[in-house]
N, C-alpha and C. Protein backbone atom coordinates (compact mmCIF):
# COMPACT_ATOMS: atom_id res chain seq x y z
N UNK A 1 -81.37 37.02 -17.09
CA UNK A 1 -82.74 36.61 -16.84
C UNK A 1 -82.89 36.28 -15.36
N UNK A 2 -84.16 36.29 -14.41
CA UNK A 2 -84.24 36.19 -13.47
C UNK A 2 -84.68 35.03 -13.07
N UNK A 3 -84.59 34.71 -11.85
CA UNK A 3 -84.83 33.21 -11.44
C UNK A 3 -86.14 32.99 -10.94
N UNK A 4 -86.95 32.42 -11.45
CA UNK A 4 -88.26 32.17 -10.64
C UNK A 4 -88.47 30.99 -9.93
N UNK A 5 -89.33 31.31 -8.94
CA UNK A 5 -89.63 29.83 -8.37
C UNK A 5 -90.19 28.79 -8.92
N UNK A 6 -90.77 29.23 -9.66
CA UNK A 6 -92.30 28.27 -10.81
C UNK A 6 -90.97 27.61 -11.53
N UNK A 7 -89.95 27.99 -12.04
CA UNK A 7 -88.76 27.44 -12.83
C UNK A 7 -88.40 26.20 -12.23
N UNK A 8 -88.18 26.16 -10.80
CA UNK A 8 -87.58 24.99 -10.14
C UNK A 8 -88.18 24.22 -8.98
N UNK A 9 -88.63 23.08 -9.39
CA UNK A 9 -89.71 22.37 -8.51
C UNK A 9 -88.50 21.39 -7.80
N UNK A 10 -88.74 21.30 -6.36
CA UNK A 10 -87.79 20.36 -5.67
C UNK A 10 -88.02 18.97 -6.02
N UNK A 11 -86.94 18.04 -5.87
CA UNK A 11 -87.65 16.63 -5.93
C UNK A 11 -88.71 16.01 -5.12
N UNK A 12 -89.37 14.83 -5.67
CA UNK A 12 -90.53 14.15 -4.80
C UNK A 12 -89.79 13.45 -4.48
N UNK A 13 -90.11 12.77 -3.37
CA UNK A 13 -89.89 11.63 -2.61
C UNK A 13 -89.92 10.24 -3.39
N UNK A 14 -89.56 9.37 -3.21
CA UNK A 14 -90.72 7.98 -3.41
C UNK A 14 -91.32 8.14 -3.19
N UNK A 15 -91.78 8.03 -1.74
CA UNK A 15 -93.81 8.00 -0.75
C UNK A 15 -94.33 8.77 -1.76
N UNK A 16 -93.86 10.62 -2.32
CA UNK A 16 -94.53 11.14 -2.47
C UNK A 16 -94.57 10.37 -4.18
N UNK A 17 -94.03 10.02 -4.44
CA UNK A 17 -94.56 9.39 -6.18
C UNK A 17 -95.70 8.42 -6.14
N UNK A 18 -95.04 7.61 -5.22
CA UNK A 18 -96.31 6.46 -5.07
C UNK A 18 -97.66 6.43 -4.83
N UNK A 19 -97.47 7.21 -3.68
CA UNK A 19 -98.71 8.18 -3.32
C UNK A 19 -99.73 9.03 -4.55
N UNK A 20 -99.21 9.86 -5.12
CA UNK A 20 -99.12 10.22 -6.27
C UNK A 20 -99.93 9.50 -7.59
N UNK A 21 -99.11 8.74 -7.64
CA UNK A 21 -99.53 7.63 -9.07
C UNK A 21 -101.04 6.79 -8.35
N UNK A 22 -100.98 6.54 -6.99
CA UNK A 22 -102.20 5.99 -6.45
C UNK A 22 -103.20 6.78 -6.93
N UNK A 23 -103.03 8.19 -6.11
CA UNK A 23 -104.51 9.50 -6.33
C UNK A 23 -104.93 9.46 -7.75
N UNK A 24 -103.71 9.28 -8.45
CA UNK A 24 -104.60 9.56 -10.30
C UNK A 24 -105.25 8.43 -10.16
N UNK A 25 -104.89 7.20 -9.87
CA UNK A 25 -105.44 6.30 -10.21
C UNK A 25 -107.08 6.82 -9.86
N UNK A 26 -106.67 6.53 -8.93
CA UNK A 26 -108.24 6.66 -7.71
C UNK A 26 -109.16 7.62 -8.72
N UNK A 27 -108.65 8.73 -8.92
CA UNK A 27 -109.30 9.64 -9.50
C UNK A 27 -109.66 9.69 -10.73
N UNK A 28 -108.96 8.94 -11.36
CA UNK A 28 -109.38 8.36 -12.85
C UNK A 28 -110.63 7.71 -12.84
N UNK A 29 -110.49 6.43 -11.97
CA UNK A 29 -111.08 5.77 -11.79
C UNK A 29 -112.73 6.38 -11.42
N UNK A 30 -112.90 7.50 -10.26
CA UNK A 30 -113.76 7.84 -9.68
C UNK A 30 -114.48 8.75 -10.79
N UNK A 31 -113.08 9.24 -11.95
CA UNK A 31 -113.96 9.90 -12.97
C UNK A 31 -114.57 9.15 -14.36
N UNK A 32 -114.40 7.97 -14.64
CA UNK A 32 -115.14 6.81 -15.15
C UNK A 32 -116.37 6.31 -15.02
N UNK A 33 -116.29 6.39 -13.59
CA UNK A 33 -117.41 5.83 -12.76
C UNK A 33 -118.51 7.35 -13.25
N UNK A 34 -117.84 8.20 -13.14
CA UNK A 34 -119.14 9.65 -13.34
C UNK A 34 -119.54 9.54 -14.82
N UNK A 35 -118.85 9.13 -15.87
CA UNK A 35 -119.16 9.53 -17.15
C UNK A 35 -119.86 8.17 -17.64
N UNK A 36 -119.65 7.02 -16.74
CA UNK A 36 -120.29 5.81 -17.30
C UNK A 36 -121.53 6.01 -16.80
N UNK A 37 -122.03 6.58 -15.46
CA UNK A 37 -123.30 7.41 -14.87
C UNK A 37 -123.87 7.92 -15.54
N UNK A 38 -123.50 9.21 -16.42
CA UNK A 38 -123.92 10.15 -17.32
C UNK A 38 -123.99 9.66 -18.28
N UNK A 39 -123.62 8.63 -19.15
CA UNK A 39 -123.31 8.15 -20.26
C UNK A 39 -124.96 7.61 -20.54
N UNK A 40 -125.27 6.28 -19.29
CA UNK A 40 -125.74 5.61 -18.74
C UNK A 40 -127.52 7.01 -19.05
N UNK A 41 -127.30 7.73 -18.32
CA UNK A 41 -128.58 8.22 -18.20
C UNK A 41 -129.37 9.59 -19.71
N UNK A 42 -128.08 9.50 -20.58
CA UNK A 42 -128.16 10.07 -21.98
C UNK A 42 -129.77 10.01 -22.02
N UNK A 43 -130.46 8.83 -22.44
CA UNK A 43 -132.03 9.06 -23.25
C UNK A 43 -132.85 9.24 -22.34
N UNK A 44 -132.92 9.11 -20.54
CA UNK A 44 -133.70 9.95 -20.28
C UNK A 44 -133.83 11.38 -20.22
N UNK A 45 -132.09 11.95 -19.78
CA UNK A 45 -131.73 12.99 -19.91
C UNK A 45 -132.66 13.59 -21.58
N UNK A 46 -132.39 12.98 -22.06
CA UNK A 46 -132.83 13.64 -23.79
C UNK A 46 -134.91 13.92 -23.49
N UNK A 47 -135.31 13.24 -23.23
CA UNK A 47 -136.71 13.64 -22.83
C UNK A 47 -137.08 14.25 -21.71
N UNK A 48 -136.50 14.81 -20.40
CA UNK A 48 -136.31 15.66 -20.03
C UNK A 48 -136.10 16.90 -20.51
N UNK A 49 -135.34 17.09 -21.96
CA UNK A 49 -134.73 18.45 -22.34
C UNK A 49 -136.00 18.46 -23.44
N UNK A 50 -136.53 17.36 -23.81
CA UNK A 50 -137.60 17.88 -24.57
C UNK A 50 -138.88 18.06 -24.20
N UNK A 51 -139.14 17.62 -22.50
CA UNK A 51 -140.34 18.00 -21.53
C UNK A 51 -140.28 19.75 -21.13
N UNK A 52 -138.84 19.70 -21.24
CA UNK A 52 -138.48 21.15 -21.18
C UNK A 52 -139.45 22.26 -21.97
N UNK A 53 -138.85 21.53 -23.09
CA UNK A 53 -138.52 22.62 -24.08
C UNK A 53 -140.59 22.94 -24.83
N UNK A 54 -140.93 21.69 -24.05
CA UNK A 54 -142.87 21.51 -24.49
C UNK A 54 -143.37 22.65 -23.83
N UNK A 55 -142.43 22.33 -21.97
CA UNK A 55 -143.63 23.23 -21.63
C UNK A 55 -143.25 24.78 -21.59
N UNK A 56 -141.96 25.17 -21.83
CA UNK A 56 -141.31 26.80 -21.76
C UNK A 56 -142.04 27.39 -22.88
N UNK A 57 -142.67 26.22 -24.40
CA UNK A 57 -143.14 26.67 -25.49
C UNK A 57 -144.96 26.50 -25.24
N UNK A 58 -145.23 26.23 -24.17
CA UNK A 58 -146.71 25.65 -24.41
C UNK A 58 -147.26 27.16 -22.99
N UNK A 59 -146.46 26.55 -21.78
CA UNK A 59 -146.95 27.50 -20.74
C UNK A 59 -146.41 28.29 -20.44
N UNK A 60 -145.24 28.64 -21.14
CA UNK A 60 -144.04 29.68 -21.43
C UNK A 60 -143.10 29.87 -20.02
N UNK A 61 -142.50 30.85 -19.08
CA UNK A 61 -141.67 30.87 -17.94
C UNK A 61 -142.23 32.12 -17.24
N UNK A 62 -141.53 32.37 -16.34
CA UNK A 62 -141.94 33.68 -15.68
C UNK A 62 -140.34 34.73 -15.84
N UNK A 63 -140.66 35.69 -16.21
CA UNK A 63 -140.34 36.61 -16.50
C UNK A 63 -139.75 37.38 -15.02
N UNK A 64 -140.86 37.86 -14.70
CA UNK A 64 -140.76 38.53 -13.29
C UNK A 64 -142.19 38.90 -12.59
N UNK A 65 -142.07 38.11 -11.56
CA UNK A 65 -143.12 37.88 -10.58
C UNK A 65 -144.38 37.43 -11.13
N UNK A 66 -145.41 37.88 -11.73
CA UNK A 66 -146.75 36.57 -12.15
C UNK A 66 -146.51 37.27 -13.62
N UNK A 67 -145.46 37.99 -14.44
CA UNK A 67 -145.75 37.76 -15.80
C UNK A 67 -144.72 36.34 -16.38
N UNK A 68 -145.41 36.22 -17.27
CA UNK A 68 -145.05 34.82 -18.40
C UNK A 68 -144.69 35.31 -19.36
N UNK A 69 -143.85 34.53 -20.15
CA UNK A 69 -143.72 34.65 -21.53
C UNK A 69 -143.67 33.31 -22.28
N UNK A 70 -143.79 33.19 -23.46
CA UNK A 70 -144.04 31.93 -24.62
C UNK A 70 -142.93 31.95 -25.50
N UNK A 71 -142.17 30.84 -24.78
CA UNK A 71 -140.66 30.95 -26.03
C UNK A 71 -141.47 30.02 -27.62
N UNK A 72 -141.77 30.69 -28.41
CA UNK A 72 -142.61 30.54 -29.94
C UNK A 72 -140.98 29.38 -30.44
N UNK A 73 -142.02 28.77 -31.46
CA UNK A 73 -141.08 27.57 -31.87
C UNK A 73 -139.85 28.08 -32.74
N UNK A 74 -139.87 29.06 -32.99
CA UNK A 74 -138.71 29.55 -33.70
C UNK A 74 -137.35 30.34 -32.87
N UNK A 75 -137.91 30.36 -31.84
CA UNK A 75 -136.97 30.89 -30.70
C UNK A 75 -135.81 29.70 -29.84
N UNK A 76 -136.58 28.69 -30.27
CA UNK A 76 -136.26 26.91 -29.37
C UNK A 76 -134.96 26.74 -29.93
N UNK A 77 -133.96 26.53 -29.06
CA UNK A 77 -132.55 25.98 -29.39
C UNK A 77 -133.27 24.34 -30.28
N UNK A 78 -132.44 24.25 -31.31
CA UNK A 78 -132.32 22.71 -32.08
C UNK A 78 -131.21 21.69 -31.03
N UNK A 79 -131.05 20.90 -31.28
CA UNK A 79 -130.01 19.91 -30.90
C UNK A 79 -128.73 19.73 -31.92
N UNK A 80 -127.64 19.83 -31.61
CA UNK A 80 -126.71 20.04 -32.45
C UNK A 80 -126.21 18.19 -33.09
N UNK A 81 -125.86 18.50 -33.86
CA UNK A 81 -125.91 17.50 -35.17
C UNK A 81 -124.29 17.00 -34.95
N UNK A 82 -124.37 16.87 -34.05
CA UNK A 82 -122.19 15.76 -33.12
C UNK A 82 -122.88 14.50 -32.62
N UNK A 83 -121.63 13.91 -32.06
CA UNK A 83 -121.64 12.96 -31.24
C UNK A 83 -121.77 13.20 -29.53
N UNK A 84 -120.84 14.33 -29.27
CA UNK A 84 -121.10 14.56 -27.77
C UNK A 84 -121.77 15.61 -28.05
N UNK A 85 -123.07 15.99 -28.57
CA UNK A 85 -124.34 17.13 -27.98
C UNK A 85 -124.94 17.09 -26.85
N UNK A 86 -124.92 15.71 -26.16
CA UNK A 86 -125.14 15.15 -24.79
C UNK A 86 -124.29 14.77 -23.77
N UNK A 87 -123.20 15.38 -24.00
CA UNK A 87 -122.13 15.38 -23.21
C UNK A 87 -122.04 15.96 -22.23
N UNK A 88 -121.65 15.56 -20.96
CA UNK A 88 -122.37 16.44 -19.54
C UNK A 88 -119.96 16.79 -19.53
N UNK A 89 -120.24 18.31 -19.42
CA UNK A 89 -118.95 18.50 -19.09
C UNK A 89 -119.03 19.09 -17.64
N UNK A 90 -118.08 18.68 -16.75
CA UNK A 90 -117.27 19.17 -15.46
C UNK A 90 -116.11 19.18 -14.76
């Protein structure tokens, strides 16, 4: 069998562990802070998607250049029936 590089990672340092275990932190942290944000803004977010969804069905969108179209109520995505349906993923 042949030897790959991906097979054998050199050792870290200390600095570089410590260092290391800091950034997750940080970054954990910084990604908490985003989902308690998003979490945080769920029910306006939710009437937004249904200001949406009034006027794409009322004054419909543009198509291409001044034509429109009328997304009819049977065309309208529902809201899915979970816990994270409002889940902002990134």
């Amino acid at each position: 069998m042949s030897k790959n590089v991906q097979d054998h990672k050199p050792p870290r340092s200390k600095q570089a562990e410590e260092w290391l275990t800091e950034e997750i932190a940080s970054q954990e942290q910084r990604y908490q802070a985003i989902v308690d944000e998003q979490t945080a803004l769920t029910p306006e977010r939710e009437k937004w998607y249904a200001e949406f969804l009034r006027i794409v069905s009322t004054k419909g969108f543009n198509v291409t250049g001044d034509m429109r179209r009328v997304i009819t109520e049977e065309e309208l995505p529902t809201k899915p029936d979970r816990d994270d349906a409002m889940k902002v993923v990134w």
